[in-house]
Protein backbone atom coordinates (compact mmCIF):
# COMPACT_ATOMS: atom_id res chain seq x y z
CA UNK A 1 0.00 0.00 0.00
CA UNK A 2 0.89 3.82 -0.62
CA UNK A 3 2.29 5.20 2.69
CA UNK A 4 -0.86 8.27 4.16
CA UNK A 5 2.59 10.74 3.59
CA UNK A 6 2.58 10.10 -0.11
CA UNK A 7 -0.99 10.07 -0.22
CA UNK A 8 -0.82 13.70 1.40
CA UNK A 9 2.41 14.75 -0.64
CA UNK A 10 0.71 13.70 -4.13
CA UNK A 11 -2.86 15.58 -3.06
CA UNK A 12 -0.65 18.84 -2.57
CA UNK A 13 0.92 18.51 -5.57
CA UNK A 14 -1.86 17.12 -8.38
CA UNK A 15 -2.58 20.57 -8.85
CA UNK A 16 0.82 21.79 -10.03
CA UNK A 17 1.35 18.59 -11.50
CA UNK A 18 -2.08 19.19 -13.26
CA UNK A 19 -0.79 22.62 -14.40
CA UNK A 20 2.15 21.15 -16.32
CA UNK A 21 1.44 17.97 -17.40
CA UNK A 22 1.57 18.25 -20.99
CA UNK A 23 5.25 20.41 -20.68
CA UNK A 24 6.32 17.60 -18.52
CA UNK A 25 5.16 14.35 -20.92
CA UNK A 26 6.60 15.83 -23.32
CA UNK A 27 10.14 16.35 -21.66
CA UNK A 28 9.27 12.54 -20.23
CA UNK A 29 9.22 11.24 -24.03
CA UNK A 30 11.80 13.56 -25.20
CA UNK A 31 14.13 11.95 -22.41
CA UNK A 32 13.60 8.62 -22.20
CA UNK A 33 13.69 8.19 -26.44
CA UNK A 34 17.38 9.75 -25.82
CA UNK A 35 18.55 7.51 -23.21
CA UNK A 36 16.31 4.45 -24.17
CA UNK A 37 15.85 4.25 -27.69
CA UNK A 38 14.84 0.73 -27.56
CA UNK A 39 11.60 1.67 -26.35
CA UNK A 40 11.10 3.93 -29.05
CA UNK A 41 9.16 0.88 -31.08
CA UNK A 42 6.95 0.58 -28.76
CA UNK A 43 5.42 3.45 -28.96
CA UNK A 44 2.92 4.72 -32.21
CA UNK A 45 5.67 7.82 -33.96
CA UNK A 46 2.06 9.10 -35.60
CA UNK A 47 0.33 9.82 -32.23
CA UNK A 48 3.66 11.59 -31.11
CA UNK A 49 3.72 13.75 -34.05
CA UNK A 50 0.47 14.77 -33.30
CA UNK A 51 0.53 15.25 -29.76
CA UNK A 52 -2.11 12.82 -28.64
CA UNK A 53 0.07 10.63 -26.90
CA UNK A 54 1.72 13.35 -24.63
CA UNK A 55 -2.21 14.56 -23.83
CA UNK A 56 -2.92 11.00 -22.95
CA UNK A 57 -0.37 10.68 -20.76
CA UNK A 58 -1.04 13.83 -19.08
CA UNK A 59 -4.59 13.17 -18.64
CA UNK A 60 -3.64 9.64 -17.33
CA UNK A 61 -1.17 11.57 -14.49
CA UNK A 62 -3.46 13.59 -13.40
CA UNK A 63 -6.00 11.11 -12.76
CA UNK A 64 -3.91 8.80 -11.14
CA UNK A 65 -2.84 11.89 -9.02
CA UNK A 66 -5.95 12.71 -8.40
CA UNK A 67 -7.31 9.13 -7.14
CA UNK A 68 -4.22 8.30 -5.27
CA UNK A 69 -6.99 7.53 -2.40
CA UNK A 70 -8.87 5.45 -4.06
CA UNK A 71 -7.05 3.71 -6.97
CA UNK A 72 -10.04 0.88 -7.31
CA UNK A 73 -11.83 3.72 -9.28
CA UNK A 74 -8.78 3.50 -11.49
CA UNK A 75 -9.15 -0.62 -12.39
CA UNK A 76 -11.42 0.02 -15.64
CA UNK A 77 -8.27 2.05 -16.89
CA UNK A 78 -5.86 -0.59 -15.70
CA UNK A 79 -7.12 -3.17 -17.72
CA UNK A 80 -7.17 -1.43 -20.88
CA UNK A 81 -3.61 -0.29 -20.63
CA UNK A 82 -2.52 -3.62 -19.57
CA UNK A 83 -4.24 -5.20 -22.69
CA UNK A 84 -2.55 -2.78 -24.99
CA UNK A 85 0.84 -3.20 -23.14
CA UNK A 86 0.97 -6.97 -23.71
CA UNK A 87 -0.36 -6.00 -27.48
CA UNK A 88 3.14 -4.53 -27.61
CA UNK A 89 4.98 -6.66 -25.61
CA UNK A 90 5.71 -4.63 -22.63
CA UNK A 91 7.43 -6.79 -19.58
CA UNK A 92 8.56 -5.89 -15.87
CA UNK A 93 12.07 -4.81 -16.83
CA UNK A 94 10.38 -1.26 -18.79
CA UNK A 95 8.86 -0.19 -16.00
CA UNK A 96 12.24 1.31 -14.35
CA UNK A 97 13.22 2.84 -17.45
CA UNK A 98 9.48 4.45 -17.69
CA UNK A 99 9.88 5.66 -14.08
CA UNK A 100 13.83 6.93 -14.04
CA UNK A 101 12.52 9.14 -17.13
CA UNK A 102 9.40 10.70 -15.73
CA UNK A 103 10.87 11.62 -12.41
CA UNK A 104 14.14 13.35 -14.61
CA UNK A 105 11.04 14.76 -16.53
CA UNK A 106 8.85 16.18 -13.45
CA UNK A 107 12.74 17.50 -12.09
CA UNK A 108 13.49 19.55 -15.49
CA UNK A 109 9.95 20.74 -15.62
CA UNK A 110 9.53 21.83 -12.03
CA UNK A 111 13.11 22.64 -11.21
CA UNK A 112 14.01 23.23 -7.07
CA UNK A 113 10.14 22.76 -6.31
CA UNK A 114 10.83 19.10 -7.14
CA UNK A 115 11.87 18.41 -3.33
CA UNK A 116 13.47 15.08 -2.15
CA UNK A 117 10.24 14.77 -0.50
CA UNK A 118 8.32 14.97 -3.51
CA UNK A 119 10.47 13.29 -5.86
CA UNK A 120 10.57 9.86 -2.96
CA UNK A 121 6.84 10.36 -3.29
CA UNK A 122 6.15 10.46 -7.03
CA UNK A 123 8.59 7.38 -6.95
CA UNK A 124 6.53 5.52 -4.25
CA UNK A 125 3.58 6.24 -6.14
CA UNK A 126 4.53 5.06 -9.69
CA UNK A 127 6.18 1.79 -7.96
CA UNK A 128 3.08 1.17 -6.35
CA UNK A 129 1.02 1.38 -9.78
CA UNK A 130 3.99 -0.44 -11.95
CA UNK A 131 3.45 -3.67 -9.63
CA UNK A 132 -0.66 -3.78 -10.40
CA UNK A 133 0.21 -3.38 -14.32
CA UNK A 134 2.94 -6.33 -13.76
CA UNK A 135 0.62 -8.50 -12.46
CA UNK A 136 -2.00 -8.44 -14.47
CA UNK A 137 0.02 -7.78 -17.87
CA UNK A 138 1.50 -11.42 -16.68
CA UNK A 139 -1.92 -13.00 -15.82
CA UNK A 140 -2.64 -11.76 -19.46
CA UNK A 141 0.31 -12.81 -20.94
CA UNK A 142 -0.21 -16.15 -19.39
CA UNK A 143 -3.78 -16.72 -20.83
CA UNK A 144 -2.42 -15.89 -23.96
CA UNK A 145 -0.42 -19.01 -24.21
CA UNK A 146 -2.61 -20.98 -22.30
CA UNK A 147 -4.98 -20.70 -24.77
CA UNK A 148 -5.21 -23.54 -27.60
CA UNK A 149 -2.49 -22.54 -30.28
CA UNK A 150 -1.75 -19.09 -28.57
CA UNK A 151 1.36 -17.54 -28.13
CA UNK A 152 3.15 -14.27 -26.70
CA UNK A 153 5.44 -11.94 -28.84
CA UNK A 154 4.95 -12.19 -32.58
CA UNK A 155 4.31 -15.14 -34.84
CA UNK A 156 4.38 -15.42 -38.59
CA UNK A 157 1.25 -14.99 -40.42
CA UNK A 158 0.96 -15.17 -44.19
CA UNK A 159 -1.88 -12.82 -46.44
CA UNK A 160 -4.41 -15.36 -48.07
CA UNK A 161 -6.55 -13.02 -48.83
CA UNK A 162 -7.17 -9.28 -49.70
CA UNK A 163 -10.03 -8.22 -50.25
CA UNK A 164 -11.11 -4.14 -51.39
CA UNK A 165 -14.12 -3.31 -49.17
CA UNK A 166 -14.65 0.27 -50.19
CA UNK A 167 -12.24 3.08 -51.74
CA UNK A 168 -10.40 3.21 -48.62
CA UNK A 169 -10.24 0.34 -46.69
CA UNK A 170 -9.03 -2.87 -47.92
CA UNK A 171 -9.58 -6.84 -45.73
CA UNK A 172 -6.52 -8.65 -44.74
CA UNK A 173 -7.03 -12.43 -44.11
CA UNK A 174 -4.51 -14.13 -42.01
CA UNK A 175 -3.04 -17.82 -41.74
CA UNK A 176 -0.42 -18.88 -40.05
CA UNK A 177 2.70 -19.51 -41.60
CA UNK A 178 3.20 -23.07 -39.46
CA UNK A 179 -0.44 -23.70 -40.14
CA UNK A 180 -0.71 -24.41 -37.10
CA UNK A 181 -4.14 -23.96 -34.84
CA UNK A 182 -5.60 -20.09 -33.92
CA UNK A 183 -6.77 -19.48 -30.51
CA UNK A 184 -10.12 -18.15 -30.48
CA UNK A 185 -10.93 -14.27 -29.21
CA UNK A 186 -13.37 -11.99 -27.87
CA UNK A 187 -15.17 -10.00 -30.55
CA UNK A 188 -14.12 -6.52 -30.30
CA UNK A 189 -10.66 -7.72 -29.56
CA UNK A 190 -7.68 -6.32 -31.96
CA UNK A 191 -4.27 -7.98 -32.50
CA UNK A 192 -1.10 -6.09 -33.32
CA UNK A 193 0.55 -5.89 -36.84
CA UNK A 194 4.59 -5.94 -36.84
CA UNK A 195 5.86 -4.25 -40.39
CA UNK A 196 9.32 -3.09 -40.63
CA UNK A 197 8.46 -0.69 -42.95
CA UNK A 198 11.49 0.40 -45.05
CA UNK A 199 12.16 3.78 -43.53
CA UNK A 200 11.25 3.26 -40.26
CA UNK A 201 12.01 0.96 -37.45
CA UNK A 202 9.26 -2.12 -36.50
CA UNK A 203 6.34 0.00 -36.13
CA UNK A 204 3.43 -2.16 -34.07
CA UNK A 205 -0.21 -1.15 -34.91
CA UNK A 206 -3.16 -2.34 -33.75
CA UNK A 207 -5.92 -2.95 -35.93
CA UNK A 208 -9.39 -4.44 -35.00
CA UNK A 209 -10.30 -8.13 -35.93
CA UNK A 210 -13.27 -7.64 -37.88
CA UNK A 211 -14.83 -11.09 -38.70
CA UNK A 212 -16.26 -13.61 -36.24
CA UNK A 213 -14.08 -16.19 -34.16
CA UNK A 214 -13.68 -19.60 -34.76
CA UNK A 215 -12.52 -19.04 -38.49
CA UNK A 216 -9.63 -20.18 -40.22
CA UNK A 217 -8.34 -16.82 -40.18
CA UNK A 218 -7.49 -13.73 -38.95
CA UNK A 219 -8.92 -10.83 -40.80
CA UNK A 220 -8.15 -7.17 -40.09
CA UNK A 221 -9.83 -4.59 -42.20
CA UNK A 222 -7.22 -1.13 -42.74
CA UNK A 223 -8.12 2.02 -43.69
CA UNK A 224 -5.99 4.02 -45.72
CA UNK A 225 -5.37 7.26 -43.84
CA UNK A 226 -4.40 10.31 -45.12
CA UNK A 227 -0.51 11.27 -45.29
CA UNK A 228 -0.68 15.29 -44.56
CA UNK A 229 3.48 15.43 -45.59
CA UNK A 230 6.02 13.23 -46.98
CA UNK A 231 7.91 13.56 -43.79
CA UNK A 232 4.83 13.03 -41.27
CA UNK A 233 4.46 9.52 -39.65
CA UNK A 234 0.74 9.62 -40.19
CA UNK A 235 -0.94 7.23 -42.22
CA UNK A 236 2.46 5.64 -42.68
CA UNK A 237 1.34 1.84 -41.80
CA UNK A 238 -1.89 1.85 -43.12
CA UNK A 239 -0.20 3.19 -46.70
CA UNK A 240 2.22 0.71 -46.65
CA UNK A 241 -0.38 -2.40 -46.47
CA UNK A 242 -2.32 -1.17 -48.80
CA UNK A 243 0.33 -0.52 -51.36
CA UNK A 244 3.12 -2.54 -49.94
CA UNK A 245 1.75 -5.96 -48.58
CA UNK A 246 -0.01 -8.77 -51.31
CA UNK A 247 -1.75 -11.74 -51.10
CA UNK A 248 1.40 -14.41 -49.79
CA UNK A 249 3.07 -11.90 -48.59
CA UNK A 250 4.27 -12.63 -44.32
CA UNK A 251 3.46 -10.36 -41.95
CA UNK A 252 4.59 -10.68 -37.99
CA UNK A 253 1.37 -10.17 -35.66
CA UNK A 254 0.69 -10.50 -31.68
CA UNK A 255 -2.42 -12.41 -30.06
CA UNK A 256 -5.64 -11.27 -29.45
CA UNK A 257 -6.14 -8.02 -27.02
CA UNK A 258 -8.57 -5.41 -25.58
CA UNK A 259 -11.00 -4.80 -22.89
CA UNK A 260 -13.62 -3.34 -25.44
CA UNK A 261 -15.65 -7.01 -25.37
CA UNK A 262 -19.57 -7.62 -25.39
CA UNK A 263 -20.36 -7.85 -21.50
CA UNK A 264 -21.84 -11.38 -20.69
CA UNK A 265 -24.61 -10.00 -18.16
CA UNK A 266 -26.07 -8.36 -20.34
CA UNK A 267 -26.45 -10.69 -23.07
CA UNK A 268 -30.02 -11.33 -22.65
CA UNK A 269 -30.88 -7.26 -23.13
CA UNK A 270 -30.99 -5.56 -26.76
CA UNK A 271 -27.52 -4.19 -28.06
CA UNK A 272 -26.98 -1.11 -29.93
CA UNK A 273 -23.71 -0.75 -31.97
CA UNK A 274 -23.34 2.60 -33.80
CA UNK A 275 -20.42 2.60 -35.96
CA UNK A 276 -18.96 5.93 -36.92
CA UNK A 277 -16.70 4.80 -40.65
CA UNK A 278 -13.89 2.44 -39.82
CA UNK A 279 -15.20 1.89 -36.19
CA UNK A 280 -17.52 -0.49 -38.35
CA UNK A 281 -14.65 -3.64 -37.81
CA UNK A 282 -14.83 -4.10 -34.11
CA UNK A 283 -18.73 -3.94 -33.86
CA UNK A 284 -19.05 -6.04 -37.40
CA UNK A 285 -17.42 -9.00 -35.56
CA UNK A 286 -19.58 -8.35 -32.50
CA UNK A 287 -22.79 -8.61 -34.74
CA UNK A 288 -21.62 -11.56 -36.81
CA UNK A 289 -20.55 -13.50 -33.79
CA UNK A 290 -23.80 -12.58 -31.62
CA UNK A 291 -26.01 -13.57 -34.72
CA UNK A 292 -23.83 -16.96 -34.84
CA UNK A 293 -23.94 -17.60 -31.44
CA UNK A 294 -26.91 -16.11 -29.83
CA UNK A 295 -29.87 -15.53 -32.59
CA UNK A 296 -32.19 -14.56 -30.02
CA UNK A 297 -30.69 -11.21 -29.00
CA UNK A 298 -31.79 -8.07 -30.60
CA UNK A 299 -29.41 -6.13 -32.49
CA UNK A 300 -29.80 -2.52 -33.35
CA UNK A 301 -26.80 -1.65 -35.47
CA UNK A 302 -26.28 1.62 -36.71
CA UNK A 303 -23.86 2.53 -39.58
CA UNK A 304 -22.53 6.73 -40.08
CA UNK A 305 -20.44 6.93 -42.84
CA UNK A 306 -19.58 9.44 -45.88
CA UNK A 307 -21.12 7.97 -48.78
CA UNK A 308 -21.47 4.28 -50.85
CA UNK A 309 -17.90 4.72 -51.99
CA UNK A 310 -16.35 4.95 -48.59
CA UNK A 311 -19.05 2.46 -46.76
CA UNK A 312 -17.18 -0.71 -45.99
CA UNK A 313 -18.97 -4.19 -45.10
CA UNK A 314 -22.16 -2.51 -47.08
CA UNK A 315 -23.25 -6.40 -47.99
CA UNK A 316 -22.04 -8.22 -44.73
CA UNK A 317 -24.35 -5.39 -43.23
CA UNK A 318 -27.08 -6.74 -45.34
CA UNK A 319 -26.47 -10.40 -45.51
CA UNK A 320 -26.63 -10.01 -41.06
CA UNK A 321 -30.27 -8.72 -41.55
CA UNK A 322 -30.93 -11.67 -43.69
CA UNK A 323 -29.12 -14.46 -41.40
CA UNK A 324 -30.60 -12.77 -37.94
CA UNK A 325 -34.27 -12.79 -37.41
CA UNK A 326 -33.67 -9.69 -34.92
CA UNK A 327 -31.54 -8.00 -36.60
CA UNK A 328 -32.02 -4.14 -37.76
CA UNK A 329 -29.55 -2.11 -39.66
CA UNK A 330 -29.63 2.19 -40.27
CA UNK A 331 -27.05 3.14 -42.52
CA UNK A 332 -26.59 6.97 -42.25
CA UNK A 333 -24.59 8.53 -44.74
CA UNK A 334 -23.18 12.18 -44.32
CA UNK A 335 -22.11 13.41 -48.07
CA UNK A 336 -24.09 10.78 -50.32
CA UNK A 337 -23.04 10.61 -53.77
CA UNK A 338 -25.95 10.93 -56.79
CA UNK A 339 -27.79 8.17 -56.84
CA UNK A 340 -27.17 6.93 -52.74
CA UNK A 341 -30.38 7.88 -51.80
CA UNK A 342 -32.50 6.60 -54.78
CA UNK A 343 -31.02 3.14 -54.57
CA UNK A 344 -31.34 2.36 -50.90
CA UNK A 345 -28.11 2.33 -50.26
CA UNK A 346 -28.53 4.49 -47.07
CA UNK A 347 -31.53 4.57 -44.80
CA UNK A 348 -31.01 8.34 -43.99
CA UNK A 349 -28.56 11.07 -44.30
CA UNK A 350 -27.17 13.35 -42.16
CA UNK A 351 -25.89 12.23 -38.58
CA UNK A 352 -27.15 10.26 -35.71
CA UNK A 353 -29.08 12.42 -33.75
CA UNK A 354 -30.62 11.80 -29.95
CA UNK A 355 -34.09 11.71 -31.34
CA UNK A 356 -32.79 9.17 -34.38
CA UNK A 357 -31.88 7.16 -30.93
CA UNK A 358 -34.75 7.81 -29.21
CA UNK A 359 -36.92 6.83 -32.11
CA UNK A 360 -34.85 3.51 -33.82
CA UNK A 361 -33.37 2.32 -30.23
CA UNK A 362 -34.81 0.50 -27.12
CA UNK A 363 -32.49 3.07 -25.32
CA UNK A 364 -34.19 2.65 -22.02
CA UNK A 365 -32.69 -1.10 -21.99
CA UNK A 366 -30.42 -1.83 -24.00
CA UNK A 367 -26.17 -1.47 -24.04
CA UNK A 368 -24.72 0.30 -26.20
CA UNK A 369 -21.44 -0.31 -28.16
CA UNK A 370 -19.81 2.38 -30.24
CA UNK A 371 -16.61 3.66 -32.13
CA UNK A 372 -15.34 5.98 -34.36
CA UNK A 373 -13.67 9.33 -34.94
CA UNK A 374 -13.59 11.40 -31.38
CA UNK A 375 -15.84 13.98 -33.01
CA UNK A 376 -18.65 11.32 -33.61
CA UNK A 377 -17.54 9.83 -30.64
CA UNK A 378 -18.21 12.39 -28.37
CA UNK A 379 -21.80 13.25 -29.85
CA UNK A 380 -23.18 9.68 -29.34
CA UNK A 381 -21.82 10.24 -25.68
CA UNK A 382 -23.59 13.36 -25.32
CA UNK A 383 -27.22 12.02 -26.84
CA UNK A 384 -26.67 9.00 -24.46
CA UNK A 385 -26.35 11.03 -22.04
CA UNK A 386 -28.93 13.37 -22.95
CA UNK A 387 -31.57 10.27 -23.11
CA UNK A 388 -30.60 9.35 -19.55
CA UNK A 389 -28.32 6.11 -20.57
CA UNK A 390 -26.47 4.81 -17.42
CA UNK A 391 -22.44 4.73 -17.91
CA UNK A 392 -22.82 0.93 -16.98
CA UNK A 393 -24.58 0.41 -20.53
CA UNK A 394 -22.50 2.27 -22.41
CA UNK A 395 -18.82 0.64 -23.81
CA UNK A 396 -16.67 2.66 -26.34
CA UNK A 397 -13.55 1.94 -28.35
CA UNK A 398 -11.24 4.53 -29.38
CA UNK A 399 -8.72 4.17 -32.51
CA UNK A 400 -5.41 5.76 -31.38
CA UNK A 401 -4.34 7.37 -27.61
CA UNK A 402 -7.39 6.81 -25.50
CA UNK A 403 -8.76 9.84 -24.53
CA UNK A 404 -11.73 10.61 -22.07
CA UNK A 405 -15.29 11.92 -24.00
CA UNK A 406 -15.62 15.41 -22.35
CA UNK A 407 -11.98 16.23 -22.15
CA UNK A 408 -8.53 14.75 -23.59
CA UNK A 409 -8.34 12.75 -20.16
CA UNK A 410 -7.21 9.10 -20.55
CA UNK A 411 -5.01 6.59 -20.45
CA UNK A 412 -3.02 4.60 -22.98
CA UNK A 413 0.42 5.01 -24.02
């Protein structure tokens, strides 16, 4: 347990601490890729360029700051860091390196108000939290190969298939490369893509399983994002699959992760998935395996998307309407092209609105699932919210640095 004198010295602080946080992740990240650069893999060079990491990070200081008290209300975080650590392959022996460079980070950012006193207390406190994440990362990475043909690290996979599912996002299907068995997952689960991309070191991404379990494969579904420069790191990965990586080609890829699962109490109750453009892969394997598995339960799955170009999964949409006898689909698309509206290729346009949830959902009952950009994100949250949608029915993915719905609060490296 925390000793009650860093409980107090951490209180006194958070609000300093709160103050800088961003000036000091930054430093943190600037340090520790100097003195560590073997860590530097491990960590997404897209979501540094843009910042998002360092806010994360922040936001995930100050609320572990800010809970020191009470770190139980902290455990829903816990597990989805620990999930995407072992994604990455993060052991015990990081954790020092991690903590010697964010206490030289809090000292360069706060100078002679970073006391002995403070410093022993910050260093109590992120021991304390390191040993939770080491336990469970190696409860997790034990289940892993526990698991009928699972495995920890990377293991060679080879492209059967790829498949073009709209203009932008191409289907990867997986096998792998010792044909050997493929332990099963939780839908909603992603598994981490290795690539040593040619001019740039191994860069892991994580990319949402998108088909049921139980298959023969793996399948990942990638959109192609947007490179703003040459230079940029954005949309580097994604580029280089689509362009890069064919049908035979091997890729390296880690076992099945993630928190962001289909809750088994509440299996018996309607569920809601509202898909905001690529967050259509993680909720597409929910609905195919629920329909599979449970064709009883009423699914309400809602699809927001540009247009009929950029829709992916369009016919697997369909085809789970025709395969689940409670099954209902609204496709909603935002800048339809001539012609989307007249062939019923979209249900509505516009955006999903609290009334359209009001109206289409049984929102009074059911859970709701949902991903997608943070813009989209954040406006299902708020009509949720706004219909009176307890917390405990409501379970959200985000693609990239998690980050809280009201404010850039959260938790993932």
């Amino acid at each position: 347990m925390i000793s009650e004198k860093t409980v107090r010295v951490i209180k006194d602080i958070t609000p300093v601490v709160a103050a800088n946080a961003e000036t000091i992740t930054r430093r943190f990240y600037e340090r520790m890729f100097v003195a560590n650069p073997e860590v530097k893999a491990f960590f997404n060079q897209s979501h540094q360029h843009t910042g998002g990491q360092q806010k994360a990070l922040a936001g995930a200081i100050c609320a572990y700051f800010t809970h020191i008290d009470n770190p139980a209300v902290l455990m829903p975080a816990v597990e989805l860091i620990a999930q995407k650590h072992c994604s990455l392959g993060i052991k015990a022996e990081h954790y020092p390196i991690v903590g010697a460079n964010l206490l030289g980070a809090i000292g360069d950012v706060m100078g002679d108000a970073a006391t002995p006193e403070i410093v022993d207390a910050v260093g109590e406190a992120y021991g304390f939290l390191a040993e939770i994440f080491i336990a469970r990362e190696n409860a997790i990475y034990q289940e892993q190969t526990a698991a009928p043909g699972g495995w920890n690290g990377t293991r060679e996979f080879i492209v059967a298939k790829k498949i073009r599912e709209s203009d932008l996002v191409t289907s990867f299907y997986l096998k792998p490369a010792d044909e050997g068995p493929l332990p099963s997952f939780q839908p909603g689960q992603y598994i981490t893509v290795h690539i040593e991309h040619p001019h740039t070191p191994t860069s892991p991404r994580n990319y949402s399983l998108s088909d049921r379990p139980n298959q023969p494969h793996y399948r990942i579904s990638v959109k192609r994002e947007e490179r703003l420069s040459a230079d940029a790191p954005d949309g580097l990965i994604s580029n280089y699959l689509h362009d890069g990586i064919d049908e035979g080609d091997s890729i390296h890829v880690g076992p099945p992760c993630g928190e962001f699962t289909i809750d088994p109490e509440a299996a018996d109750k309607p569920i809601v998935l509202i898909a905001g453009g690529i967050g259509v892969t993680p909720l597409m394997s929910m609905a195919k395996s629920l329909v599979h598995t449970n064709p009883t339960v009423r699914i309400h799955f809602i699809h927001a998307v540009r247009n009929s170009r950029i829709q992916a999964f369009a016919d697997e949409l369909a085809h789970l309407v025709e395969v689940g006898p409670n099954v209902k689909t609204h496709v909603i698309y935002d800048k339809p092209l001539p012609g989307d509206t007249d062939d019923g290729k979209c249900d509505a346009t516009g955006f999903v609105t609290t009334e359209l949830l009001r109206d289409w959902t049984p929102w009074d009952e059911a859970s709701f699932y949902f991903c997608g950009p943070r813009t989209f994100m954040q406006n299902i949250d708020a009509s949720l919210r706004e219909l009176g949608v307890d917390e405990h029915r409501m379970r959200y993915e985000f693609f990239g640095p998690k980050q809280d719905l009201a404010v850039l609060d959260a938790a993932t490296t």
